[in-house]
N, C-alpha and C. Protein backbone atom coordinates (compact mmCIF):
# COMPACT_ATOMS: atom_id res chain seq x y z
N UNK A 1 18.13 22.57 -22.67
CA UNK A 1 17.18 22.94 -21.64
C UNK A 1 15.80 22.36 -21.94
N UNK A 2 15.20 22.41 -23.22
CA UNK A 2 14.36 22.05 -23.48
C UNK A 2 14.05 20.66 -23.07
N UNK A 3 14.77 20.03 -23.46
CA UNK A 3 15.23 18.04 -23.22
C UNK A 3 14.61 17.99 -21.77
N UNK A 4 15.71 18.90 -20.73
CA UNK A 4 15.35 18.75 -19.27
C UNK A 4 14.03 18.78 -18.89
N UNK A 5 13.33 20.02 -19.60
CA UNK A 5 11.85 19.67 -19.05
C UNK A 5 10.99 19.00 -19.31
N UNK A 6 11.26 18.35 -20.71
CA UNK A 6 10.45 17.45 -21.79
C UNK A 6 10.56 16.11 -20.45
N UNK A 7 12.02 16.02 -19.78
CA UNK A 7 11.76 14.89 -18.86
C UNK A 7 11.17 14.60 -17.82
N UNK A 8 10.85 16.12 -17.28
CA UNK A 8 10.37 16.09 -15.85
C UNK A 8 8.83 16.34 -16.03
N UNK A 9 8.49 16.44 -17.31
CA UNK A 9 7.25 16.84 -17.77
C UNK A 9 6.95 15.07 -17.80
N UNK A 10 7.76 14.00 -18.39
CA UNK A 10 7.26 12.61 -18.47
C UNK A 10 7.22 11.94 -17.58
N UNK A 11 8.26 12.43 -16.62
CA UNK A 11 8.28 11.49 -15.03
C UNK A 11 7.09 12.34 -14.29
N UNK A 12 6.43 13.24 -14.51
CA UNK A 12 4.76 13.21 -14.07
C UNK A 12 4.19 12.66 -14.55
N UNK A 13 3.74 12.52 -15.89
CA UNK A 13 3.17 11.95 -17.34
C UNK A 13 2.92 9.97 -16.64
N UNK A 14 4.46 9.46 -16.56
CA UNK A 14 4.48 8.16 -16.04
C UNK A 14 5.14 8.31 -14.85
N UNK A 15 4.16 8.06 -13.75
CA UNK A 15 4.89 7.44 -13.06
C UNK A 15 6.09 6.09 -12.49
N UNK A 16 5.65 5.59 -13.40
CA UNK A 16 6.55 4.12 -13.43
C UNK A 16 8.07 4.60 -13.92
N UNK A 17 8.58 5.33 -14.69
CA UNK A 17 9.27 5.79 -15.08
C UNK A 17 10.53 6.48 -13.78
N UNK A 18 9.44 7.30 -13.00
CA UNK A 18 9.60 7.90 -12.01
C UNK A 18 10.52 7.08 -10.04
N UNK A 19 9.25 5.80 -10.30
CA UNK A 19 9.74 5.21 -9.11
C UNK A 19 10.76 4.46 -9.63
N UNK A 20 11.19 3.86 -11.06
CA UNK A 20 12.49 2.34 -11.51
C UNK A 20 13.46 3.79 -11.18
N UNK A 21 13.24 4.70 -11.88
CA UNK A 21 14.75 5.69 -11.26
C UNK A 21 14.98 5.96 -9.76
N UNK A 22 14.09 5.89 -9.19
CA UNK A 22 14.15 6.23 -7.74
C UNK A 22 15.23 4.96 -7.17
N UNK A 23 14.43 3.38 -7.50
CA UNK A 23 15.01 2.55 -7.01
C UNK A 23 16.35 1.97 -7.70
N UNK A 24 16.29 2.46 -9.32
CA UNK A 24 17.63 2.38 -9.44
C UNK A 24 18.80 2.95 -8.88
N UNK A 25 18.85 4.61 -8.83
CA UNK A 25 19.54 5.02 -7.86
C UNK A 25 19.49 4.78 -6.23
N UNK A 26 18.84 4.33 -5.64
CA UNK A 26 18.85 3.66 -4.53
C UNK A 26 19.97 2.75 -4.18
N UNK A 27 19.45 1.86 -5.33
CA UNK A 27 20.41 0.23 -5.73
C UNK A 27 21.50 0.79 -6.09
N UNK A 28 22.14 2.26 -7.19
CA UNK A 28 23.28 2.07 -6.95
C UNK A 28 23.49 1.78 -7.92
N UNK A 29 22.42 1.65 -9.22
CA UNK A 29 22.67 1.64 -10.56
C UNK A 29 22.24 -0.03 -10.84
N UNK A 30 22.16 -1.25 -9.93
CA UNK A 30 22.16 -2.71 -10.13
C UNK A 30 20.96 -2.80 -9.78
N UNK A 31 20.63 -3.09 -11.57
CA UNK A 31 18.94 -3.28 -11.50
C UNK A 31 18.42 -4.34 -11.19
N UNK A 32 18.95 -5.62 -10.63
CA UNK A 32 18.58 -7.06 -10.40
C UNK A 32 17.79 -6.49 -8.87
N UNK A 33 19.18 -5.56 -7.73
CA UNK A 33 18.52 -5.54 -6.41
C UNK A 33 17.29 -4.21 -6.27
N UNK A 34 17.45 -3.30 -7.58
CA UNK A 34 15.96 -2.63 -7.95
C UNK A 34 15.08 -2.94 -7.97
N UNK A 35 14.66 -3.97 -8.65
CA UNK A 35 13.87 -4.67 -8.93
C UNK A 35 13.24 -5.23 -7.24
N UNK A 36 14.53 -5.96 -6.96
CA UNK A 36 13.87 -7.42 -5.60
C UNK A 36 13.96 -5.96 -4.12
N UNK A 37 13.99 -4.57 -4.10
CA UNK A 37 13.87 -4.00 -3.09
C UNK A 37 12.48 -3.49 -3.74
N UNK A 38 12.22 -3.22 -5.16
CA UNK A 38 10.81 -2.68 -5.25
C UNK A 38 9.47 -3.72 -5.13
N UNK A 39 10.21 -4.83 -5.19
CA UNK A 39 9.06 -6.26 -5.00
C UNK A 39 8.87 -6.50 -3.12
N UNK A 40 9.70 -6.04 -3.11
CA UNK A 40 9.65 -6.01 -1.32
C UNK A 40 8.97 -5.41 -0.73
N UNK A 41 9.25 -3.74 -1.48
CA UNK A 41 8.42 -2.94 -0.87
C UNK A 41 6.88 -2.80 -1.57
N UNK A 42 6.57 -3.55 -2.17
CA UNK A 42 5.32 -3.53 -3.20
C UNK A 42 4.24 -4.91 -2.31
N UNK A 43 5.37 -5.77 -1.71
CA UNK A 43 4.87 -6.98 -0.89
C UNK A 43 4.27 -6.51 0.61
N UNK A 44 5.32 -5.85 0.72
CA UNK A 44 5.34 -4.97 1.91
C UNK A 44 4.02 -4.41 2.01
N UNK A 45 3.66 -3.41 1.21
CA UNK A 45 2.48 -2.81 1.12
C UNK A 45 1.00 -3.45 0.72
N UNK A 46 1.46 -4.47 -0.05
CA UNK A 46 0.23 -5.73 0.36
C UNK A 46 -0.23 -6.06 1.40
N UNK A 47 0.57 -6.62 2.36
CA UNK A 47 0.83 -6.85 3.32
C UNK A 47 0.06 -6.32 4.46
N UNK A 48 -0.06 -5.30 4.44
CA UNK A 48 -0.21 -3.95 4.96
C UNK A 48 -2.10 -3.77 4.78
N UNK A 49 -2.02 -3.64 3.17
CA UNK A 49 -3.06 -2.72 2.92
C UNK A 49 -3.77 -3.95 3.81
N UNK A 50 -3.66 -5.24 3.48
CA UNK A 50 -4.54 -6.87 3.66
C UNK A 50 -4.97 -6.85 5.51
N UNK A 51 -4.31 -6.22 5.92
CA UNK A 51 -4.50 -6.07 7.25
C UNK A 51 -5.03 -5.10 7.55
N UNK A 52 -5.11 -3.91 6.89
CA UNK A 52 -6.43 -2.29 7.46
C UNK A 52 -7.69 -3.60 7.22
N UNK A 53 -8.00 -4.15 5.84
CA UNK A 53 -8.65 -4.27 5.68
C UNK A 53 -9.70 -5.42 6.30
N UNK A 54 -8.21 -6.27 6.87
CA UNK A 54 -9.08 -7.09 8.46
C UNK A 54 -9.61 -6.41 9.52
N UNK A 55 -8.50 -5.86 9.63
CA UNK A 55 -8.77 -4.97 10.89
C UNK A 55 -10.55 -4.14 10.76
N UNK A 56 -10.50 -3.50 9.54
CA UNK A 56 -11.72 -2.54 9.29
C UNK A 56 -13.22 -3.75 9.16
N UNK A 57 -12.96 -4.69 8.65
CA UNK A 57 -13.99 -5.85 8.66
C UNK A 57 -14.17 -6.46 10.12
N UNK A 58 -13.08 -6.66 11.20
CA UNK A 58 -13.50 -6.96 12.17
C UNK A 58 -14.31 -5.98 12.87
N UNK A 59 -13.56 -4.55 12.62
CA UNK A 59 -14.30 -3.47 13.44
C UNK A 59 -15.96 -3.33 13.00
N UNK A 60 -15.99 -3.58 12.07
CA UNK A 60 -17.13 -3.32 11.28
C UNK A 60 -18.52 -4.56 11.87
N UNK A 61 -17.99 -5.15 12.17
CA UNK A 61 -18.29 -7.04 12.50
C UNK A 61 -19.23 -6.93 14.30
N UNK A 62 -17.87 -5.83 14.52
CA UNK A 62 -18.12 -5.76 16.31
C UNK A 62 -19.45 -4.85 16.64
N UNK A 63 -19.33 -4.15 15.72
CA UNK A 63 -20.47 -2.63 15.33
C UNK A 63 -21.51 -3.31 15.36
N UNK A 64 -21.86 -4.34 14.53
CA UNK A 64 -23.10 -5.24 14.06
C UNK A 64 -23.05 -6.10 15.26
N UNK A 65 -22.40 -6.46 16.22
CA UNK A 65 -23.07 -7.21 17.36
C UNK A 65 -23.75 -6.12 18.54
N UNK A 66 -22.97 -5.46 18.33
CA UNK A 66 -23.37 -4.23 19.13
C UNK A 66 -24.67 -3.71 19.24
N UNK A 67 -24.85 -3.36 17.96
CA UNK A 67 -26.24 -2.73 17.94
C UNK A 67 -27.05 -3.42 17.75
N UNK A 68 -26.74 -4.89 17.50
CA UNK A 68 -27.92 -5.55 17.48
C UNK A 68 -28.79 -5.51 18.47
N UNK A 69 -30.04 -5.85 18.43
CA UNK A 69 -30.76 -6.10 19.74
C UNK A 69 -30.74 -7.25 20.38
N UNK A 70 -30.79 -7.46 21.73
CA UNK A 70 -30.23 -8.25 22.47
C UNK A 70 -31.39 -9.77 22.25
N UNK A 71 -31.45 -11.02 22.21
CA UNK A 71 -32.42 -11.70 22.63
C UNK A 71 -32.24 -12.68 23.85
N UNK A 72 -33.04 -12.72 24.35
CA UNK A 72 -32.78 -13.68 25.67
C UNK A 72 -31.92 -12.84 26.65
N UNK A 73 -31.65 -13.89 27.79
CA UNK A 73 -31.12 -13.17 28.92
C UNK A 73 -30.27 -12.67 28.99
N UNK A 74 -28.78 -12.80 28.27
CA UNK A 74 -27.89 -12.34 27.65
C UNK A 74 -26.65 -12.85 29.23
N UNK A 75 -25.47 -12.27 29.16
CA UNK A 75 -24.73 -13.13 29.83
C UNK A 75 -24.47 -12.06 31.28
N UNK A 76 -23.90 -13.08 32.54
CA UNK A 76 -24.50 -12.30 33.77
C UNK A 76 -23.36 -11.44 33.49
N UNK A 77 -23.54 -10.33 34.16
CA UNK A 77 -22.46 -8.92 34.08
C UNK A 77 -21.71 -9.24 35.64
């Protein structure tokens, strides 16, 4: 009993520990497609984050034309 919690006490401790078991059992025990589904989903989330962060720079971009103050006649409405 002791053992059991010493483990669940380390898979908080490390997480890394935590997600290779996740995706090993996923995979099914075959750590080659563990591996290339956790690089996927790790790409994946690159992917991802790389685009809030356009997205939040364009928004941010539009803000600053916005409030700028206008010069000249500006365009007919």
């Amino acid at each position: 009993m002791r053992i059991a919690a010493d483990a669940v006490r380390d898979d908080h401790a490390c997480p890394v520990e935590a997600i290779s078991s996740a995706y090993l059992g996923f995979a099914g025990g075959d750590a080659g497609i563990a591996l290339r589904c956790a690089i996927a989903d790790a790409l994946s989330d690159l992917m991802e984050a790389e685009r809030r962060t356009r997205e939040r720079s364009r928004l941010i971009s539009r803000g600053y034309v916005r409030g700028a103050p206008e010069s000249g006649p500006g365009p007919a409405s």
